[in-house]
N, C-alpha and C. Protein backbone atom coordinates (compact mmCIF):
# COMPACT_ATOMS: atom_id res chain seq x y z
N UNK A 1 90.85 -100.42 -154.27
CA UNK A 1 89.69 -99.83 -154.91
C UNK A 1 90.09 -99.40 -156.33
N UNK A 2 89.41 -100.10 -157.26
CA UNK A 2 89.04 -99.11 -158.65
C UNK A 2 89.21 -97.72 -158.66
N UNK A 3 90.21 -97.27 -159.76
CA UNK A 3 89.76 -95.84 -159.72
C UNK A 3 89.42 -95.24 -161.53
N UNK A 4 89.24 -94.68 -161.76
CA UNK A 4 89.37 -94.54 -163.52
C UNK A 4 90.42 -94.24 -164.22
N UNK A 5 91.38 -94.06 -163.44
CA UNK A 5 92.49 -94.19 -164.20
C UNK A 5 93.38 -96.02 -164.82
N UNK A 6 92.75 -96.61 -163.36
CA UNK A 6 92.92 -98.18 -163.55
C UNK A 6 92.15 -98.39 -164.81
N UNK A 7 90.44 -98.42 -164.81
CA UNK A 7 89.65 -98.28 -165.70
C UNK A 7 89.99 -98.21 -167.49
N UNK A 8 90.89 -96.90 -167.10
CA UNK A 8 91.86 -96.58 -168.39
C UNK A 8 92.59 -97.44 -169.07
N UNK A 9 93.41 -98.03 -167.97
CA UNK A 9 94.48 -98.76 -168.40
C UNK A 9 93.94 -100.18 -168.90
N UNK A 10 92.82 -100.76 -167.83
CA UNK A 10 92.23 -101.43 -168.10
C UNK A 10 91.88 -102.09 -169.36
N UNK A 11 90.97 -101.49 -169.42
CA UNK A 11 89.75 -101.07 -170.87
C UNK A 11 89.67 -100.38 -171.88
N UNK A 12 90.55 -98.86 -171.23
CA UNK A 12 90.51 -97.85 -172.19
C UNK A 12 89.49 -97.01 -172.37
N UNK A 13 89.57 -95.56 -173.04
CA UNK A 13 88.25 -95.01 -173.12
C UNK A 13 87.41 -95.68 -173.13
N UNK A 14 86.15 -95.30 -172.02
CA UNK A 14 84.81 -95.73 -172.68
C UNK A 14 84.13 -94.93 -174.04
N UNK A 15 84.56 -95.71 -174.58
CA UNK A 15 83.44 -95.56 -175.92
C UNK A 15 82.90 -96.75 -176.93
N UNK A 16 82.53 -96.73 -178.18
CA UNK A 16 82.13 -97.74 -178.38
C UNK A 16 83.20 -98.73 -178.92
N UNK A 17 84.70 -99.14 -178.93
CA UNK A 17 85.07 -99.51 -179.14
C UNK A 17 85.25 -100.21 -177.99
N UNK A 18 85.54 -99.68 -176.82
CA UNK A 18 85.32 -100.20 -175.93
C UNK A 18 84.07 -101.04 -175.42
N UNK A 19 83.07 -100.68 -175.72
CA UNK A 19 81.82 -101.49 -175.02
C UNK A 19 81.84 -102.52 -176.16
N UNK A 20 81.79 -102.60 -177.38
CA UNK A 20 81.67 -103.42 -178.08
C UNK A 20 82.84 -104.76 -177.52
N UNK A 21 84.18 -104.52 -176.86
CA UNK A 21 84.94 -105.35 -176.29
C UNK A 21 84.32 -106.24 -174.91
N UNK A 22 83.67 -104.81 -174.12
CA UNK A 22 84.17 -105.54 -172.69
C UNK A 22 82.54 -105.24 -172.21
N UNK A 23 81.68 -105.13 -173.28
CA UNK A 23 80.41 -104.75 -172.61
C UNK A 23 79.11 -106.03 -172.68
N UNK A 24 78.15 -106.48 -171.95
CA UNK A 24 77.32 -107.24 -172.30
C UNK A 24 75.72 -107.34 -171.69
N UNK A 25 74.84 -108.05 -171.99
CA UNK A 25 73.54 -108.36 -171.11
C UNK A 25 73.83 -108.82 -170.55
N UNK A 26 73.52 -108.37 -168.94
CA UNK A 26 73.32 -109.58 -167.80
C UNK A 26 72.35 -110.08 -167.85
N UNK A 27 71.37 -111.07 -167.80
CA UNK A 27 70.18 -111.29 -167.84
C UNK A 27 69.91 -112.25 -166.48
N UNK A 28 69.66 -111.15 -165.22
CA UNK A 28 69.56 -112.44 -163.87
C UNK A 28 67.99 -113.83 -164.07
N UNK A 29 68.58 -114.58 -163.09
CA UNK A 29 67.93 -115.63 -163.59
C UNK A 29 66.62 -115.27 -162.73
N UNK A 30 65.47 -116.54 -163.41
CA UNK A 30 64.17 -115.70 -163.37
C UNK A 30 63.66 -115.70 -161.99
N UNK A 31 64.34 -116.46 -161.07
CA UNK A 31 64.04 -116.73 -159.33
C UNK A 31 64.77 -115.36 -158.63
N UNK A 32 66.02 -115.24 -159.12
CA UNK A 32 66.37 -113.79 -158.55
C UNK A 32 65.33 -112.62 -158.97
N UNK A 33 64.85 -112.50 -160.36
CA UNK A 33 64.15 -111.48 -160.89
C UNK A 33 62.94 -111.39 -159.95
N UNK A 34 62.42 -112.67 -159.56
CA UNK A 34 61.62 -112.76 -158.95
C UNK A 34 61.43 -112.39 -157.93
N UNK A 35 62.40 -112.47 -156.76
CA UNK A 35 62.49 -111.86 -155.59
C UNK A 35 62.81 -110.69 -155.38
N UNK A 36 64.04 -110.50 -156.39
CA UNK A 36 64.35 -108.56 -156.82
C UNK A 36 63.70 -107.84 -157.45
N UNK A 37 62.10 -107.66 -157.03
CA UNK A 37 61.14 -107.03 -157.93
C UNK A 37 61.78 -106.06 -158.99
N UNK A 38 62.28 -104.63 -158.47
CA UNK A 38 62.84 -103.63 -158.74
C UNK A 38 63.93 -103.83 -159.84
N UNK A 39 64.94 -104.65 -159.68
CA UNK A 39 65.91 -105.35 -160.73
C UNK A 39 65.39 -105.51 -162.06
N UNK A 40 65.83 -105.06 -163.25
CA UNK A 40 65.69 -104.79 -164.47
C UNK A 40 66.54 -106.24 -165.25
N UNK A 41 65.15 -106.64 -166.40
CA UNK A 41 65.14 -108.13 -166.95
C UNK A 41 66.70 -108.12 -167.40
N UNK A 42 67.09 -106.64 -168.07
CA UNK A 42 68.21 -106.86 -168.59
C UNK A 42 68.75 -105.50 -167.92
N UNK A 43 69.94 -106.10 -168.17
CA UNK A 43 71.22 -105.03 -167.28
C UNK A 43 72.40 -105.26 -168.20
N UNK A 44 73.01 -103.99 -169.03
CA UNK A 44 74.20 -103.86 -169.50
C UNK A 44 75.22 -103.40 -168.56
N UNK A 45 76.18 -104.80 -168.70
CA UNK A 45 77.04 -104.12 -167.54
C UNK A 45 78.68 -104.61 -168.41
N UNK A 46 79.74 -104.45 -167.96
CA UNK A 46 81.28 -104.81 -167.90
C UNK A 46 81.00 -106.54 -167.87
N UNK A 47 81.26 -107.45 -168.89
CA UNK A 47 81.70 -108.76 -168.00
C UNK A 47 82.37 -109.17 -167.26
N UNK A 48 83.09 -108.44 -166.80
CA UNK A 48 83.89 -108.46 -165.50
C UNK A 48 83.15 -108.39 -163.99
N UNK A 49 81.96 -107.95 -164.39
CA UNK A 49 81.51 -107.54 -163.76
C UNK A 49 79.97 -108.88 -163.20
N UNK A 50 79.92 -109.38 -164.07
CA UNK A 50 78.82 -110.14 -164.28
C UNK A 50 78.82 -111.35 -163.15
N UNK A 51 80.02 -111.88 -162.95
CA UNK A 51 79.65 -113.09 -162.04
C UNK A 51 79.58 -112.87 -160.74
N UNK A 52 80.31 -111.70 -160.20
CA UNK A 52 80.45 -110.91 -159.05
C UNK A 52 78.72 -110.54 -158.97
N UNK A 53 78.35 -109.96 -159.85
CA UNK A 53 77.04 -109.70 -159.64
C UNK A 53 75.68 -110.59 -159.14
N UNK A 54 75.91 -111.75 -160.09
CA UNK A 54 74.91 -112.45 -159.77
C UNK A 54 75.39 -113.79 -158.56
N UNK A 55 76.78 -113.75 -158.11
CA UNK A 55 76.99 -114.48 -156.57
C UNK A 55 76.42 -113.28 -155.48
N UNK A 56 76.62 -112.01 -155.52
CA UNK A 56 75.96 -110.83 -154.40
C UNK A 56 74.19 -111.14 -154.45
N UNK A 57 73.74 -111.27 -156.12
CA UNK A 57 72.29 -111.54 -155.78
C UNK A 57 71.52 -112.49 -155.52
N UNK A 58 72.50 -113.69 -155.58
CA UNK A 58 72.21 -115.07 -155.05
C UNK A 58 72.38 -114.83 -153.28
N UNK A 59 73.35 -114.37 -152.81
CA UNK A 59 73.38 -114.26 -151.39
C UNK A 59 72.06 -113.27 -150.58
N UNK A 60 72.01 -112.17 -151.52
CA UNK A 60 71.24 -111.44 -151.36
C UNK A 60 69.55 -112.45 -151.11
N UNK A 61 69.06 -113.06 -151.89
CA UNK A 61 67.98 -113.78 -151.91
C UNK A 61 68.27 -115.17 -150.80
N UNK A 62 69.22 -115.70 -151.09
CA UNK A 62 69.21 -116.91 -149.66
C UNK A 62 69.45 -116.44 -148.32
N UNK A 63 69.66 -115.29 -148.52
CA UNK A 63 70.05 -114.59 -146.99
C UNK A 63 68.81 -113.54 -146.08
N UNK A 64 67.78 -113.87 -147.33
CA UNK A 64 65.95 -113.09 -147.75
C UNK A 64 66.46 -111.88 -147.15
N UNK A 65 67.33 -111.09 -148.06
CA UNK A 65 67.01 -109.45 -147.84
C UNK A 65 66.65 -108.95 -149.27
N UNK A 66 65.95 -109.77 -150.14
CA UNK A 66 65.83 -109.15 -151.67
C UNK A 66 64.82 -107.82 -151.40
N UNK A 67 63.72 -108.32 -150.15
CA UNK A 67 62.88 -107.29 -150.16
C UNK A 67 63.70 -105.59 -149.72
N UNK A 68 64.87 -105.93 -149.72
CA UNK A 68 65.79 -105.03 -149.02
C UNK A 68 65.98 -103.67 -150.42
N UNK A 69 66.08 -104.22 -151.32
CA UNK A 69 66.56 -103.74 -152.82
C UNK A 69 65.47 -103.21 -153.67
N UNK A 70 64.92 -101.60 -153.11
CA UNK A 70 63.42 -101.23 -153.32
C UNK A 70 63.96 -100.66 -154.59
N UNK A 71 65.49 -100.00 -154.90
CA UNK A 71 64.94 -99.38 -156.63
C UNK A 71 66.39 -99.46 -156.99
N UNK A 72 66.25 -99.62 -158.56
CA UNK A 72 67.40 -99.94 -159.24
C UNK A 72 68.01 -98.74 -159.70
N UNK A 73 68.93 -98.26 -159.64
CA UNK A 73 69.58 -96.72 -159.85
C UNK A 73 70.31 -96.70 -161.04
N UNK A 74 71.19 -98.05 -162.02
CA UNK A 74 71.88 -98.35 -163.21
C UNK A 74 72.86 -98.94 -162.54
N UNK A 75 73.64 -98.80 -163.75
CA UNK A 75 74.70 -99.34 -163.93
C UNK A 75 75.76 -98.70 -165.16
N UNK A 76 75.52 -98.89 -166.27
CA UNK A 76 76.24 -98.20 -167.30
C UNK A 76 75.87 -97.20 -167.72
N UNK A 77 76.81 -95.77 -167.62
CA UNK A 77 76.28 -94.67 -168.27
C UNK A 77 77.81 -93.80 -168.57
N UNK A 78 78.05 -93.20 -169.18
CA UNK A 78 79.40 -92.84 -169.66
C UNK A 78 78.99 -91.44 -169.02
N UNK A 79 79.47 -90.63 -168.05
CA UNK A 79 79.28 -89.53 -167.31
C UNK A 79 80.72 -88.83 -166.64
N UNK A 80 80.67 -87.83 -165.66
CA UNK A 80 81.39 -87.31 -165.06
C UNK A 80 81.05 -87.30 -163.50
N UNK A 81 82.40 -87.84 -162.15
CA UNK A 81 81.59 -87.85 -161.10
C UNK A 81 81.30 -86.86 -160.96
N UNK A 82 79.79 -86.84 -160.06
CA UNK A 82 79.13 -85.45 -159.42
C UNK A 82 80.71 -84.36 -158.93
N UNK A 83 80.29 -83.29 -159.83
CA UNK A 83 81.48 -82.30 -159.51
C UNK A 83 82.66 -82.22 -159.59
N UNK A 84 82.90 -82.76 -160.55
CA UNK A 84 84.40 -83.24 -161.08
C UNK A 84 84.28 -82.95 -162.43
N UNK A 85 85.67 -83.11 -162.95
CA UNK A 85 85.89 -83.64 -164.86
C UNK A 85 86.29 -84.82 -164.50
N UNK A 86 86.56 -86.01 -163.51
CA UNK A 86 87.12 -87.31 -163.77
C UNK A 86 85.86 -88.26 -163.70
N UNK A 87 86.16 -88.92 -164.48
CA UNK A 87 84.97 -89.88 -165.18
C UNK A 87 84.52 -90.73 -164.15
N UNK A 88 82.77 -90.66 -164.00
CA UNK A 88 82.64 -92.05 -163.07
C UNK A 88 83.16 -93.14 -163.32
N UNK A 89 83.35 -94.29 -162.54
CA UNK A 89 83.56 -95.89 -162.57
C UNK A 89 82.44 -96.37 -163.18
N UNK A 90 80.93 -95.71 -163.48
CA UNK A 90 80.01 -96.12 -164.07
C UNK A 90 80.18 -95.95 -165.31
N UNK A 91 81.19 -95.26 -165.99
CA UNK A 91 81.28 -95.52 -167.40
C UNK A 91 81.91 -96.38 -167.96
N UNK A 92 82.36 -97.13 -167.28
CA UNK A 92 82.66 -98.73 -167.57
C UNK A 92 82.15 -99.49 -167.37
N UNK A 93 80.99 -99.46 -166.94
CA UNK A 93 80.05 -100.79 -166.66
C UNK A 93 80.08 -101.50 -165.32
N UNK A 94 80.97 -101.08 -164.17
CA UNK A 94 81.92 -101.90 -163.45
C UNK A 94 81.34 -101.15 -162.23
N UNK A 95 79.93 -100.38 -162.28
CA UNK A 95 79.29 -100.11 -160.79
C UNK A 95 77.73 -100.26 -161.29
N UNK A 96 77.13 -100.02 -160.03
CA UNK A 96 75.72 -99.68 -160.04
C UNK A 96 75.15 -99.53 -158.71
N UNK A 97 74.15 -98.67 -158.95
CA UNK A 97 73.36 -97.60 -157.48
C UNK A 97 72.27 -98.91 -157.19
N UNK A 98 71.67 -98.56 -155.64
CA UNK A 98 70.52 -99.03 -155.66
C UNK A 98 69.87 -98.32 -154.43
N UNK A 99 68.45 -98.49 -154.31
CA UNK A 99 67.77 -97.69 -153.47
C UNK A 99 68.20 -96.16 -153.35
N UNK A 100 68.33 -95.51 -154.22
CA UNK A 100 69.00 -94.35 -154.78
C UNK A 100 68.25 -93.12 -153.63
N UNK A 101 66.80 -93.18 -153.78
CA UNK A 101 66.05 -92.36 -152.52
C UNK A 101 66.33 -92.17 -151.69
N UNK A 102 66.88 -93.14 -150.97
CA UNK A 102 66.83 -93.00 -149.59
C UNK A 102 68.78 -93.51 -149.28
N UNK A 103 69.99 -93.11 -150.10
CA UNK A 103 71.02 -93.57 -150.61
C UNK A 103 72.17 -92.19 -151.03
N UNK A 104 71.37 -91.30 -150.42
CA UNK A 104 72.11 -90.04 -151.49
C UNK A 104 73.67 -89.63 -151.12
N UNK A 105 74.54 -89.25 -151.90
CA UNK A 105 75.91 -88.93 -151.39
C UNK A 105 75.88 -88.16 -150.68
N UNK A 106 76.93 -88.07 -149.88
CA UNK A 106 76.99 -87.42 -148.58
C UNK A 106 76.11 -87.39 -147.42
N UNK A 107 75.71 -88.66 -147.43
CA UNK A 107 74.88 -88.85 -146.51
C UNK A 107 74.94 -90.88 -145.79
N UNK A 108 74.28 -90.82 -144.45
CA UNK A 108 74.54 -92.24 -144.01
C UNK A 108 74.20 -93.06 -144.99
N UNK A 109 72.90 -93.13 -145.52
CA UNK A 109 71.81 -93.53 -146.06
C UNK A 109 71.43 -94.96 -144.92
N UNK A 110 70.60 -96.06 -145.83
CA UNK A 110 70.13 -96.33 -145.02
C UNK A 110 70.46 -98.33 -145.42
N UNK A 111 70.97 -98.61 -145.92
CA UNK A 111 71.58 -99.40 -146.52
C UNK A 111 71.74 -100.78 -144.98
N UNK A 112 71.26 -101.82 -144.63
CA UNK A 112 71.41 -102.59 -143.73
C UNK A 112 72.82 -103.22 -143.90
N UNK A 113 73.35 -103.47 -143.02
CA UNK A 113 75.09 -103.83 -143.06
C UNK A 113 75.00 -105.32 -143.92
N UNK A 114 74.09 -106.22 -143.12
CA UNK A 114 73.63 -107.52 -143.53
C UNK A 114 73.64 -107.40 -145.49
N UNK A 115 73.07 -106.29 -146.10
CA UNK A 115 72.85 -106.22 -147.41
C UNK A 115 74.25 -105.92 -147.98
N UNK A 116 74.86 -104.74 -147.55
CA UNK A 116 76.31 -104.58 -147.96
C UNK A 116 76.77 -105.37 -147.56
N UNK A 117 77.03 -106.37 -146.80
CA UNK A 117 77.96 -107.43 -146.94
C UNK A 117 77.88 -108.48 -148.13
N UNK A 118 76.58 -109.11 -148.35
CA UNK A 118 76.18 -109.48 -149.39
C UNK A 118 77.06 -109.39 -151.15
N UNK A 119 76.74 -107.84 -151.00
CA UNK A 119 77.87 -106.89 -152.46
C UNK A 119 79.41 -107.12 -151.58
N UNK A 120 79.54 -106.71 -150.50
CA UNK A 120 81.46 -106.94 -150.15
C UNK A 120 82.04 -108.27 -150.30
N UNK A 121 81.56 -108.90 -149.98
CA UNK A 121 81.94 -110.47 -149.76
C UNK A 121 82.02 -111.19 -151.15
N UNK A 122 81.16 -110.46 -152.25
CA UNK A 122 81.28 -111.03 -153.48
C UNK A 122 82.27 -109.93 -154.39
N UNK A 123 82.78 -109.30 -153.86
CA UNK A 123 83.72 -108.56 -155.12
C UNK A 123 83.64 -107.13 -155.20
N UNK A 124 82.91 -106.30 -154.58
CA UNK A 124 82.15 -105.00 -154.56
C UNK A 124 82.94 -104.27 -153.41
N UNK A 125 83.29 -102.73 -153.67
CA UNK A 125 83.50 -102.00 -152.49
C UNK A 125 81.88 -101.17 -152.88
N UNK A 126 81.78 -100.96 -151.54
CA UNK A 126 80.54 -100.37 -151.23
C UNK A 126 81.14 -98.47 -150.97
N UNK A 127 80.15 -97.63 -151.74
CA UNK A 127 80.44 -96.27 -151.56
C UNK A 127 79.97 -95.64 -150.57
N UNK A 128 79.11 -96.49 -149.30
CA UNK A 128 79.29 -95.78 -147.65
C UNK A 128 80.63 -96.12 -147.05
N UNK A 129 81.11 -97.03 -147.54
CA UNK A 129 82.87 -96.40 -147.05
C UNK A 129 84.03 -95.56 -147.55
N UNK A 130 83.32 -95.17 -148.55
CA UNK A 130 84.32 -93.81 -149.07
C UNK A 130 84.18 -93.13 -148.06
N UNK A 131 85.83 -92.22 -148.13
CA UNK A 131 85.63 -90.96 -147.26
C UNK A 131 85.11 -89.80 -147.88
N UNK A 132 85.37 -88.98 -146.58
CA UNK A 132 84.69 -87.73 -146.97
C UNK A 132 83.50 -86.63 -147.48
N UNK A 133 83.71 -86.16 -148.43
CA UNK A 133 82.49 -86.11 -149.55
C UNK A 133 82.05 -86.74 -150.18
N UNK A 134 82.81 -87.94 -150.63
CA UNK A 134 82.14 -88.59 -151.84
C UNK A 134 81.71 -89.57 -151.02
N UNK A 135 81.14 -89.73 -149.91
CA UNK A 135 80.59 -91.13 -149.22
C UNK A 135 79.35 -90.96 -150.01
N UNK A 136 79.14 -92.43 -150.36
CA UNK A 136 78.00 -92.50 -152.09
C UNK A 136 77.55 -93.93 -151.43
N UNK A 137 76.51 -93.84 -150.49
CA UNK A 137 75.91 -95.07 -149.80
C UNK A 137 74.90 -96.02 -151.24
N UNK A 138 74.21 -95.24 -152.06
CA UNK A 138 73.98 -96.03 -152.97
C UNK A 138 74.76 -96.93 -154.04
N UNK A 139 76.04 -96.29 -154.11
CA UNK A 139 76.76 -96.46 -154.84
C UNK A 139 77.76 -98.07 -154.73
N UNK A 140 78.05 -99.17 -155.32
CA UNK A 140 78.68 -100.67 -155.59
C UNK A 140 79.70 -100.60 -156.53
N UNK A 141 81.05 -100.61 -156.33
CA UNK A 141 81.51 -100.91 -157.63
C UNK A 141 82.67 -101.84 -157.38
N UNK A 142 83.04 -102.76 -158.33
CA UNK A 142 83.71 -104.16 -158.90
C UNK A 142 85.21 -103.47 -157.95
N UNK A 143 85.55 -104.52 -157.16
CA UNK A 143 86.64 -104.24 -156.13
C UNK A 143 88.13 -104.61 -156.73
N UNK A 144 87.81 -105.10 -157.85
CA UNK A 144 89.42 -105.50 -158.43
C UNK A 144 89.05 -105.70 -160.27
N UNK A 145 90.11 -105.21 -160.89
CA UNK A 145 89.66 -105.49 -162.14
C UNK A 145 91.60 -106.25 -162.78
């Protein structure tokens, strides 16, 4: 698993020297958009991040659980995790939430296994298998960088 110190070493601060390096539009194609109502035309994410993304939303749609994926939560935002000073993995571009409502940390949420496999199988640890407190069922982020 990613952590932000990898991130660090990685990429380096997120800031704009950084995003200007390793940052870009995803723009999913218009049959996924189509089925992923909720999914946003454009998505700034990590290119690292990008092909992992759109093989999970290709599986996601041939496997018809798009109707599964009711709201888009992000992806890039330069922040701190909930209750911490150590930086989310979302400030690299290299996660993103979904169905956030019904998804909240510390909690099961409600996430169908069939859908998280989808994100695991393409590159993603899923944040209902974190332990502990930080189990973050909405939460996807890039499994190797």
């Amino acid at each position: 698993m990613i952590t932000p110190a990898k991130c660090i070493v990685t990429y380096g601060e997120p800031n704009p020297e950084f995003e200007r390096k390793y940052m870009g539009i995803y723009l999913p194609p218009a049959d996924i958009h189509e089925l992923i109502v909720p999914l946003p035309a454009k998505i700034y994410m990590n290119h690292d991040m990008m092909q992992h993304f759109e093989n999970a939303l290709i599986d996601v749609c041939n496997n018809g659980f798009a109707d599964q994926i009711k709201e888009w939560g992000g992806c890039f935002m330069v922040r701190m995790q909930r209750g911490s000073n150590v930086p989310s993995i979302h400030s690299w571009g290299v996660a993103f939430d979904i169905n956030v409502s019904t998804n909240q940390m510390g909690t099961v949420g409600d996430m169908s296994p069939e859908l998280v496999k989808c994100f695991t199988d393409n590159g993603f640890d899923w944040g209902g298998n974190f332990k502990g407190s930080r189990i973050d069922p909405m939460h996807y982020q890039i499994a190797e960088i």
